[in-house]
C-alpha atoms as a PDB file:
ATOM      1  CA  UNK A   1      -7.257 -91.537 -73.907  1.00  0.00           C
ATOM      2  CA  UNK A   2      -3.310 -91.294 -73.042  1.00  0.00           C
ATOM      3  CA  UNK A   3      -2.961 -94.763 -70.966  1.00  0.00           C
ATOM      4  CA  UNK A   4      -0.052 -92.906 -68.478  1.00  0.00           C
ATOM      5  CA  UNK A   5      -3.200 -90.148 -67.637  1.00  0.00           C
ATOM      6  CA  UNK A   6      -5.812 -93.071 -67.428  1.00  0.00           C
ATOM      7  CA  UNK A   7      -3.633 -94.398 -64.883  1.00  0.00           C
ATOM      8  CA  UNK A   8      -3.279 -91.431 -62.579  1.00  0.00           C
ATOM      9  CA  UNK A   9      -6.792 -90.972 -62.458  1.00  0.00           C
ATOM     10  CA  UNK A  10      -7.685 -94.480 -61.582  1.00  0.00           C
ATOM     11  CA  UNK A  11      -4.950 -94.410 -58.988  1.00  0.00           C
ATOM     12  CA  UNK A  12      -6.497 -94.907 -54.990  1.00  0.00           C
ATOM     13  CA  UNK A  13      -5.159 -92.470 -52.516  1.00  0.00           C
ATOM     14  CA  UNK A  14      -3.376 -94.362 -50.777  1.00  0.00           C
ATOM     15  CA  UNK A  15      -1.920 -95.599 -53.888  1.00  0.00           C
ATOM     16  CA  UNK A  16      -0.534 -92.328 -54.832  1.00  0.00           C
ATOM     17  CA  UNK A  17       0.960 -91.227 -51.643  1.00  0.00           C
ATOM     18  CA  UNK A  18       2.468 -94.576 -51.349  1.00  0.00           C
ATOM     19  CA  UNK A  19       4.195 -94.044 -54.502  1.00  0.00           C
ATOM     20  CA  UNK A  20       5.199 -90.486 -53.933  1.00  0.00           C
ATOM     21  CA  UNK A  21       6.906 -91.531 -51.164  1.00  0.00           C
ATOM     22  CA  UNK A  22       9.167 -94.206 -52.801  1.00  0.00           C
ATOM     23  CA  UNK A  23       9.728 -91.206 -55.442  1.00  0.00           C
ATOM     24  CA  UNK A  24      10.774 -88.508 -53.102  1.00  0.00           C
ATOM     25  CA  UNK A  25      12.974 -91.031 -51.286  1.00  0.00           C
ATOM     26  CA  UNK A  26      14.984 -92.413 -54.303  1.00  0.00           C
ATOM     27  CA  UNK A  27      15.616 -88.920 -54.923  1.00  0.00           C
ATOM     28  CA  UNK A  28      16.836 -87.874 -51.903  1.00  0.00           C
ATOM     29  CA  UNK A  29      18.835 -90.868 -51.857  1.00  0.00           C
ATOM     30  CA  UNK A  30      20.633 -90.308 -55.114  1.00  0.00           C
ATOM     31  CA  UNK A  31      21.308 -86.800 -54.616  1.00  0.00           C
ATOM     32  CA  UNK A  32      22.934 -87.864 -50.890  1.00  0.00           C
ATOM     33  CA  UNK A  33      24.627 -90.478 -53.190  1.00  0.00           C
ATOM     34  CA  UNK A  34      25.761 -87.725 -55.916  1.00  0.00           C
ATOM     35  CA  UNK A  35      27.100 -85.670 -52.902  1.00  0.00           C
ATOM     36  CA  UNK A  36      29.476 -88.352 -51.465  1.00  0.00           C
ATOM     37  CA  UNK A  37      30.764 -88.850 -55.135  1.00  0.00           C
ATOM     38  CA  UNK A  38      31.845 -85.441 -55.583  1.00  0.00           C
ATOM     39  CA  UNK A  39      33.591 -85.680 -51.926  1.00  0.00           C
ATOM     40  CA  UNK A  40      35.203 -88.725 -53.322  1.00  0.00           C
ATOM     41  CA  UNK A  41      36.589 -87.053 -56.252  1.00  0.00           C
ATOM     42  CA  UNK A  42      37.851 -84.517 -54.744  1.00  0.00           C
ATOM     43  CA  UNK A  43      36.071 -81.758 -55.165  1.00  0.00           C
ATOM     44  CA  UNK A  44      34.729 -81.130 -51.143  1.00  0.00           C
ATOM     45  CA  UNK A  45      34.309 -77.363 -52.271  1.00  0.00           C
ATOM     46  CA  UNK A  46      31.499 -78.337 -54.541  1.00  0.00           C
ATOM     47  CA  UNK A  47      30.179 -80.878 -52.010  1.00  0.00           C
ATOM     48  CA  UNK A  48      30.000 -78.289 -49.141  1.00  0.00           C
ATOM     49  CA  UNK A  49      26.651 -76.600 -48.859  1.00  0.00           C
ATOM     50  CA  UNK A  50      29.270 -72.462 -48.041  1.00  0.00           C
ATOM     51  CA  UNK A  51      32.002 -74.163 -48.852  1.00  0.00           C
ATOM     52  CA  UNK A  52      35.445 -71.746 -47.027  1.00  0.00           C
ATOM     53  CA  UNK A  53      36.533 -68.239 -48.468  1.00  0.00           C
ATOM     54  CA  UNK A  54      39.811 -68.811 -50.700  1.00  0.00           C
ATOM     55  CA  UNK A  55      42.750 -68.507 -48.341  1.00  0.00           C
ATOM     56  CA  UNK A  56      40.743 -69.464 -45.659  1.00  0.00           C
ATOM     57  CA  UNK A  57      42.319 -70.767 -43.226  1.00  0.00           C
ATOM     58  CA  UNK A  58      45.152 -69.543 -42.577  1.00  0.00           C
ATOM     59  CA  UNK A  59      46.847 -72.074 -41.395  1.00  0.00           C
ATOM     60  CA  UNK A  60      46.155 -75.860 -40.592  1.00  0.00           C
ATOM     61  CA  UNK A  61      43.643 -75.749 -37.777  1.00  0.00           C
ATOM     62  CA  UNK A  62      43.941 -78.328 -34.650  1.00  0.00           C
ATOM     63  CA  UNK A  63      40.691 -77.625 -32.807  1.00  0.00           C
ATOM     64  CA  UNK A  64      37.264 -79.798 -34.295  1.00  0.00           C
ATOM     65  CA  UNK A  65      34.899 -77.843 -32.761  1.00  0.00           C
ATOM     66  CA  UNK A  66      34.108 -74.889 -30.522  1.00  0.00           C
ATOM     67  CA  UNK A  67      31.887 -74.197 -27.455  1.00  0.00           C
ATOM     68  CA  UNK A  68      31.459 -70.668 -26.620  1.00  0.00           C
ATOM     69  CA  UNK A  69      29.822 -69.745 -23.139  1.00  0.00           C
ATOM     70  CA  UNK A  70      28.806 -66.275 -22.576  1.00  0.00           C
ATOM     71  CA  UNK A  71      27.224 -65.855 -19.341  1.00  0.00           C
ATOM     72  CA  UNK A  72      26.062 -62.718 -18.368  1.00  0.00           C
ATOM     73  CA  UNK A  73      25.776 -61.353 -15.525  1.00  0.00           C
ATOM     74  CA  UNK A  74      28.897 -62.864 -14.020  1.00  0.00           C
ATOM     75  CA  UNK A  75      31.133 -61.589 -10.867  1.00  0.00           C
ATOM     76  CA  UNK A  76      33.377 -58.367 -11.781  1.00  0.00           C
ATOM     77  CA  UNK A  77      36.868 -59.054 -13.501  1.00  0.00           C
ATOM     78  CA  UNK A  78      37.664 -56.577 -10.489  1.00  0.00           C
ATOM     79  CA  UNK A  79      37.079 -59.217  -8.165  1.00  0.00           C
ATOM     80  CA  UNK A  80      37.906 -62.193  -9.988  1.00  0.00           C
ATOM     81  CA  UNK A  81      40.999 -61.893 -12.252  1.00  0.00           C
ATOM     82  CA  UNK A  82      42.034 -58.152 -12.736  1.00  0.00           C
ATOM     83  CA  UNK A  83      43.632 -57.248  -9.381  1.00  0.00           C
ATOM     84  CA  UNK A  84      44.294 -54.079  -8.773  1.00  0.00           C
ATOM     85  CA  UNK A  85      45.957 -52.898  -5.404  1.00  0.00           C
ATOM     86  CA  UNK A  86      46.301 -49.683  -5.149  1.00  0.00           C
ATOM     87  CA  UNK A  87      42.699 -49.187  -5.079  1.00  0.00           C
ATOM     88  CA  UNK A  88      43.352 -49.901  -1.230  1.00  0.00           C
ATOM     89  CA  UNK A  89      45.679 -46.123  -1.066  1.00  0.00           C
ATOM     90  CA  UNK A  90      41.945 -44.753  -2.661  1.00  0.00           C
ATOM     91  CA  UNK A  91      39.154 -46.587  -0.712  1.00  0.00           C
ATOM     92  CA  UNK A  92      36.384 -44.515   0.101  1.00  0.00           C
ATOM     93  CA  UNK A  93      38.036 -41.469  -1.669  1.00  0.00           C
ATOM     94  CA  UNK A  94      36.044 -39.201  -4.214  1.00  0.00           C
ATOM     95  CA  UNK A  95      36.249 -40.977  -7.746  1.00  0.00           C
ATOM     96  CA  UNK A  96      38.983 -38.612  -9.209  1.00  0.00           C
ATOM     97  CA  UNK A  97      38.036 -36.944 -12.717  1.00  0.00           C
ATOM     98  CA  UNK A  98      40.451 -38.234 -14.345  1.00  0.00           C
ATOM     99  CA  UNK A  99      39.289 -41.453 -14.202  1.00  0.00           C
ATOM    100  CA  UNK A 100      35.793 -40.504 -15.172  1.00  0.00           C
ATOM    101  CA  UNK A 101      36.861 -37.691 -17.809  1.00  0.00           C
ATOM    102  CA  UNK A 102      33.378 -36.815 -18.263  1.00  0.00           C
ATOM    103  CA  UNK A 103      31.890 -39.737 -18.525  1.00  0.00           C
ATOM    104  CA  UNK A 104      28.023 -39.818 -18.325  1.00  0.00           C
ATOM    105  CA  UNK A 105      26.996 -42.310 -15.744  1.00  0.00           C
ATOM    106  CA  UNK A 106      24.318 -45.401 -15.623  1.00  0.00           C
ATOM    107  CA  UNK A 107      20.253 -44.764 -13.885  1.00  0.00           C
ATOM    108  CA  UNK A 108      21.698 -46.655 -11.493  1.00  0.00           C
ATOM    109  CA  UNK A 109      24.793 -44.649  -9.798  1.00  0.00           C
ATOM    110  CA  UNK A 110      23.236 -41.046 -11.299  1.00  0.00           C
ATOM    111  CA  UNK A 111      20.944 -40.556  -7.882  1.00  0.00           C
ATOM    112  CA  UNK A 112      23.764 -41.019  -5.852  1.00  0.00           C
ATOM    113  CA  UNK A 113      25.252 -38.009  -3.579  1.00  0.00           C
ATOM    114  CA  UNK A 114      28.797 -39.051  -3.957  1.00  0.00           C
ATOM    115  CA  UNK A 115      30.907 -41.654  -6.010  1.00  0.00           C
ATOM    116  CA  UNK A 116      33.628 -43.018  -4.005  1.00  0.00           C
ATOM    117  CA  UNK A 117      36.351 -45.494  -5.267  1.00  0.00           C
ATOM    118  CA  UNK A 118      35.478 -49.155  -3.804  1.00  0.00           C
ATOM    119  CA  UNK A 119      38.392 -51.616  -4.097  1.00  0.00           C
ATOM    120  CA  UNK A 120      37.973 -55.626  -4.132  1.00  0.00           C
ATOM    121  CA  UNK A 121      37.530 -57.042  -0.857  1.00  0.00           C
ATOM    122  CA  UNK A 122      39.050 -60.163  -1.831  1.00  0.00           C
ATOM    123  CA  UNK A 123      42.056 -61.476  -1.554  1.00  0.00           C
ATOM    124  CA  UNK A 124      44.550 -61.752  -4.793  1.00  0.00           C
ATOM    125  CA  UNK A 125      47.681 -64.147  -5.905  1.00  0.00           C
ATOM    126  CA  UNK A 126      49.722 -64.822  -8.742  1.00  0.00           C
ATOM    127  CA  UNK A 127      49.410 -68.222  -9.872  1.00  0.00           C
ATOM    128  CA  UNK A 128      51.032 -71.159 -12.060  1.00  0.00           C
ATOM    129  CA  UNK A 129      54.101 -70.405 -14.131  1.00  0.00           C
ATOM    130  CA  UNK A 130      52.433 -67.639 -16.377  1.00  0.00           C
ATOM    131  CA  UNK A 131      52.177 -66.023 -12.894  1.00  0.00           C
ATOM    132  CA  UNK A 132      48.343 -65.240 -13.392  1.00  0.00           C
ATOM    133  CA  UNK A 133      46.351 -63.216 -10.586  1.00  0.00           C
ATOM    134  CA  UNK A 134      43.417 -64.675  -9.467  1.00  0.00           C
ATOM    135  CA  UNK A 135      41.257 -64.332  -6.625  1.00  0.00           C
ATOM    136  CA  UNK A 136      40.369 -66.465  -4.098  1.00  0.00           C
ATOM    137  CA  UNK A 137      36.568 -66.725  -5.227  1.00  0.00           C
ATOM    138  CA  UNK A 138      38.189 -68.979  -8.193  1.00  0.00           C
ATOM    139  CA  UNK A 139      40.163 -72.210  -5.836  1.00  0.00           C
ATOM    140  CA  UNK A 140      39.801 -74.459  -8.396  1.00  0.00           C
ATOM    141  CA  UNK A 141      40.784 -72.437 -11.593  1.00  0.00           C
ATOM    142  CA  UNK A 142      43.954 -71.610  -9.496  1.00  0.00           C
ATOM    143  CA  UNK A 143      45.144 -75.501 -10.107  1.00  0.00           C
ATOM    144  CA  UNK A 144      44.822 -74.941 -13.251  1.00  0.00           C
ATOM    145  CA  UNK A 145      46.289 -71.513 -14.243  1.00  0.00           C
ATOM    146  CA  UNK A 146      48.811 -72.907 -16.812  1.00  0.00           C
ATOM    147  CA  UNK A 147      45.876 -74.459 -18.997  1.00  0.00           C
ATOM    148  CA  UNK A 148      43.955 -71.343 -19.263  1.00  0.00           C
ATOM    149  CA  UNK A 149      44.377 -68.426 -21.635  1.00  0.00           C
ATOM    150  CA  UNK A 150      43.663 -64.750 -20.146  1.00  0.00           C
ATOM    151  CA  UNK A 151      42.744 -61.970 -22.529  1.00  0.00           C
ATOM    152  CA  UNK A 152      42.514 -59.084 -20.685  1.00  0.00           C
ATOM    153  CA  UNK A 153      42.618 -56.808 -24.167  1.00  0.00           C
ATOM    154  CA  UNK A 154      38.735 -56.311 -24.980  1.00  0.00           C
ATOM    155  CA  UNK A 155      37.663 -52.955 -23.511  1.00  0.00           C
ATOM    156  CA  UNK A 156      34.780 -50.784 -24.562  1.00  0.00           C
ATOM    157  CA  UNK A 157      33.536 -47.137 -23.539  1.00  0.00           C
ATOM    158  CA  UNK A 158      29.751 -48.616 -23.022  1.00  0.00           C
ATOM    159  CA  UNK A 159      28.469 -47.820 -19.788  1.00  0.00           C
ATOM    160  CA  UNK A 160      25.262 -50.544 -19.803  1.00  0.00           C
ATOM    161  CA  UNK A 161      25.491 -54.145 -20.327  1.00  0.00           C
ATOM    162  CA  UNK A 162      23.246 -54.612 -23.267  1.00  0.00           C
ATOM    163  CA  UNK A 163      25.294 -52.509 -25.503  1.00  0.00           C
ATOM    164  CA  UNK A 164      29.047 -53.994 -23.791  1.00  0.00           C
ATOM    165  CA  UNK A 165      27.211 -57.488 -24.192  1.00  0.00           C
ATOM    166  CA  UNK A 166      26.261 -56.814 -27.984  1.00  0.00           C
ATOM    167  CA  UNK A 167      30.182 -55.340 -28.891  1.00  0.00           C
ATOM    168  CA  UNK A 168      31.634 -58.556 -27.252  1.00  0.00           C
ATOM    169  CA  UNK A 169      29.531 -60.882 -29.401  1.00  0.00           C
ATOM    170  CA  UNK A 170      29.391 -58.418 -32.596  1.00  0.00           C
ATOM    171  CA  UNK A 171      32.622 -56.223 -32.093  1.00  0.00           C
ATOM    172  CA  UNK A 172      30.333 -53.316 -32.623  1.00  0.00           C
ATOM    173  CA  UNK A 173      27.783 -51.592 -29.882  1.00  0.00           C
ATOM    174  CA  UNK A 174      24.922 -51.162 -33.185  1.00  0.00           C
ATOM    175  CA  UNK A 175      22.483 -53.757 -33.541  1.00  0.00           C
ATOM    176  CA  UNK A 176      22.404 -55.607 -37.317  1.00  0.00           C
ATOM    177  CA  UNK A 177      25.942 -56.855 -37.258  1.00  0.00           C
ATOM    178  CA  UNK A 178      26.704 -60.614 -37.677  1.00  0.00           C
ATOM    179  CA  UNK A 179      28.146 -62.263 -34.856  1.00  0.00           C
ATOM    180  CA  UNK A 180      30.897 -64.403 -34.046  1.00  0.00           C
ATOM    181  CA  UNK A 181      29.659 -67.449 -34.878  1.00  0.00           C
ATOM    182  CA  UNK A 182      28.104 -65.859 -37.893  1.00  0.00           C
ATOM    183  CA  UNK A 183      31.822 -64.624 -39.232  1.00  0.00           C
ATOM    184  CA  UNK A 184      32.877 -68.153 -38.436  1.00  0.00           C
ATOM    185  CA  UNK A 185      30.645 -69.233 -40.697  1.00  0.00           C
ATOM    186  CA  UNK A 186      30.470 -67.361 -42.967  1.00  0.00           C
ATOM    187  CA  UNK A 187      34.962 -67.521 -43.226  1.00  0.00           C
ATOM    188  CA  UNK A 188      35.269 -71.155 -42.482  1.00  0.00           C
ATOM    189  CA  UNK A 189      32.296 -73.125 -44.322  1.00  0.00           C
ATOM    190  CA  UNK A 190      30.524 -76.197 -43.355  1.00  0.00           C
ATOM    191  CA  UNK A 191      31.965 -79.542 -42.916  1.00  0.00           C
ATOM    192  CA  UNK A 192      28.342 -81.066 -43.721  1.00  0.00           C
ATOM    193  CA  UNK A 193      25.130 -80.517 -46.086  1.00  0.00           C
ATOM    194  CA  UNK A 194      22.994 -81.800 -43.816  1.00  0.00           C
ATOM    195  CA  UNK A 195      23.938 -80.017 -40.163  1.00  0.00           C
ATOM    196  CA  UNK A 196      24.498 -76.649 -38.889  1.00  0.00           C
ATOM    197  CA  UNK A 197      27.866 -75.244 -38.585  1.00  0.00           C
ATOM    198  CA  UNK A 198      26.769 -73.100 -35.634  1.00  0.00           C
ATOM    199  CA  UNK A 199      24.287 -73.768 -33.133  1.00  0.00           C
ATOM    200  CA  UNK A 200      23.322 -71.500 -30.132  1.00  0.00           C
ATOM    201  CA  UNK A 201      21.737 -73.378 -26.616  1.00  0.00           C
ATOM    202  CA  UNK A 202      19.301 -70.403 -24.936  1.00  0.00           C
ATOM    203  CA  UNK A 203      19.344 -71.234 -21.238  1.00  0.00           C
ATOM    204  CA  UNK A 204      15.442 -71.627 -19.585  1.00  0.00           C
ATOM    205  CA  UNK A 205      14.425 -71.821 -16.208  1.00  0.00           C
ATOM    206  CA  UNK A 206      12.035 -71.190 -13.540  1.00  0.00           C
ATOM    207  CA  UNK A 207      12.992 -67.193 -14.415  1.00  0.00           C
ATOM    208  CA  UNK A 208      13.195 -66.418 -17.804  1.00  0.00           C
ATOM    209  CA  UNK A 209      16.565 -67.403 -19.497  1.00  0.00           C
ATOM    210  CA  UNK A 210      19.375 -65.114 -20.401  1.00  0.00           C
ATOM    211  CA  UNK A 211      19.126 -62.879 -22.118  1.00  0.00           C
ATOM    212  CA  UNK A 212      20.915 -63.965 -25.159  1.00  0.00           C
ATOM    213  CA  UNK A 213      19.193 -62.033 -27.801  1.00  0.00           C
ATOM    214  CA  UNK A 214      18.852 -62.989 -31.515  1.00  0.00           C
ATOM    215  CA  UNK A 215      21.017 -60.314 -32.346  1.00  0.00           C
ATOM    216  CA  UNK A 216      24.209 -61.686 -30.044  1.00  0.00           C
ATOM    217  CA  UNK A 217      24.005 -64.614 -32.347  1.00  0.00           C
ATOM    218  CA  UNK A 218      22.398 -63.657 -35.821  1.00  0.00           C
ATOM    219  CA  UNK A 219      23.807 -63.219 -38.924  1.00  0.00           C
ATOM    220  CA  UNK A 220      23.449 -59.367 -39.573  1.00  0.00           C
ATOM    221  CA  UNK A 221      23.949 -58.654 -42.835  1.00  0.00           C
ATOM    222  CA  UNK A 222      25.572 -61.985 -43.828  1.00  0.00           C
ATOM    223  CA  UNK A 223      23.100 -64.460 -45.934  1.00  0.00           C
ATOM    224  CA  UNK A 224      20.432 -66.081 -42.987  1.00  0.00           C
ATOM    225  CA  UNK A 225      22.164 -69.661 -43.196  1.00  0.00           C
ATOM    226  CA  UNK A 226      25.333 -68.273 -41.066  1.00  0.00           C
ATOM    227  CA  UNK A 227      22.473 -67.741 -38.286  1.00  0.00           C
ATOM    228  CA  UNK A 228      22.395 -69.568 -35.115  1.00  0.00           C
ATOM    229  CA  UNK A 229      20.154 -72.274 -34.984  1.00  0.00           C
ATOM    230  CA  UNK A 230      18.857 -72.044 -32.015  1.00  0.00           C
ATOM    231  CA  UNK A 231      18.406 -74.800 -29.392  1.00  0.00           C
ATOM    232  CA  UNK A 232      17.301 -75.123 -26.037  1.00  0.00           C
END
């Protein structure tokens, strides 16, 4: 009888898992330890589980790390940051039609007998040295106008928040599209083998959380390991 077979079979249990466990260790170790010496060499492409697209970046990046917070169902922009005063000459006036140029309109407003033009009740100023307008619902970002960027760019023709909300995260209103941490991903590579390069936190409370759905943070049609991984 082969003596190496002999000895499997007279093995205990608890032998064998005892030994399979030193065995899967030492290899996990040595390929951790094969990892690090590639680093060391040089060669972090290899060592990088998506290593970055050639050319990518495009130029030497400062920032380490990234927190995105998209919280829906926030305040208007109209009464927050986007002031607009000459609503006030329009208040309570018929919603002119070339404003709406034939726009269909939400379940919501679509019972109503009239649409009248409803300007921001609150009260507006231009603050910091980049002159920003904020409202007086926001005291505290008003100290610090100069340290905050405004992009007041992003516009889309959606009517209803769950298509707006999926453009903003996708830059497209049709579900299956990779999102932005997805791109990031998928552009940038990972910095480690053994963690995520992009997480997503799903907020959970007495009510249901957010609705953050796996599509505002998926990878589309990207390969699945530019995904979220999802926390929470």
């Amino acid at each position: 009888m082969d003596p190496i077979l002999d000895y499997h079979q007279q093995q205990t249990r608890r032998q064998f898992f005892s030994g399979a466990g030193l065995k899967i260790g030492g290899l996990a170790l040595a390929g951790l330890l094969g990892s690090e010496q590639i680093a060391a060499a040089g060669n972090s492409v290899s060592a990088n589980m998506h290593p970055a697209l050639p050319g990518l970046p495009h130029f030497a990046p400062k920032a380490k790390r990234l927190i995105y917070l998209h919280m829906n169902g926030a305040p208007s922009q109209i009464d927050l940051f986007d002031n607009k005063p000459i609503l006030q000459d329009y208040f309570d006036k018929e919603l002119p039609d070339s404003i709406r140029n034939g726009q269909r309109i939400t379940t919501m407003t679509s019972g109503q007998a009239r649409f009248p033009v409803a300007p921001s009740k609150f009260a507006f100023e231009q603050c910091g040295e980049g002159r920003i307008w904020m409202s007086e619902l926001v005291p505290h970002m008003k100290t610090i106008a100069d340290e905050i960027t405004m992009i007041k760019s992003v516009s889309t023709e959606a009517i209803n928040h769950d298509p707006a909300i999926t453009y903003i995260n996708t830059g497209t209103q049709q579900f299956g599209h990779p999102s932005m941490g997805a791109w990031m991903s998928y552009g940038l590579g990972s910095l480690s083998d053994n963690l995520p390069s992009y997480v997503v936190m799903i907020s959970v409370g007495k009510k249901p959380g957010q609705a953050l759905y796996a599509r505002l943070w998926g990878s589309g049609f990207l390969p699945s390991q530019h995904q979220g991984v999802q926390f929470r």
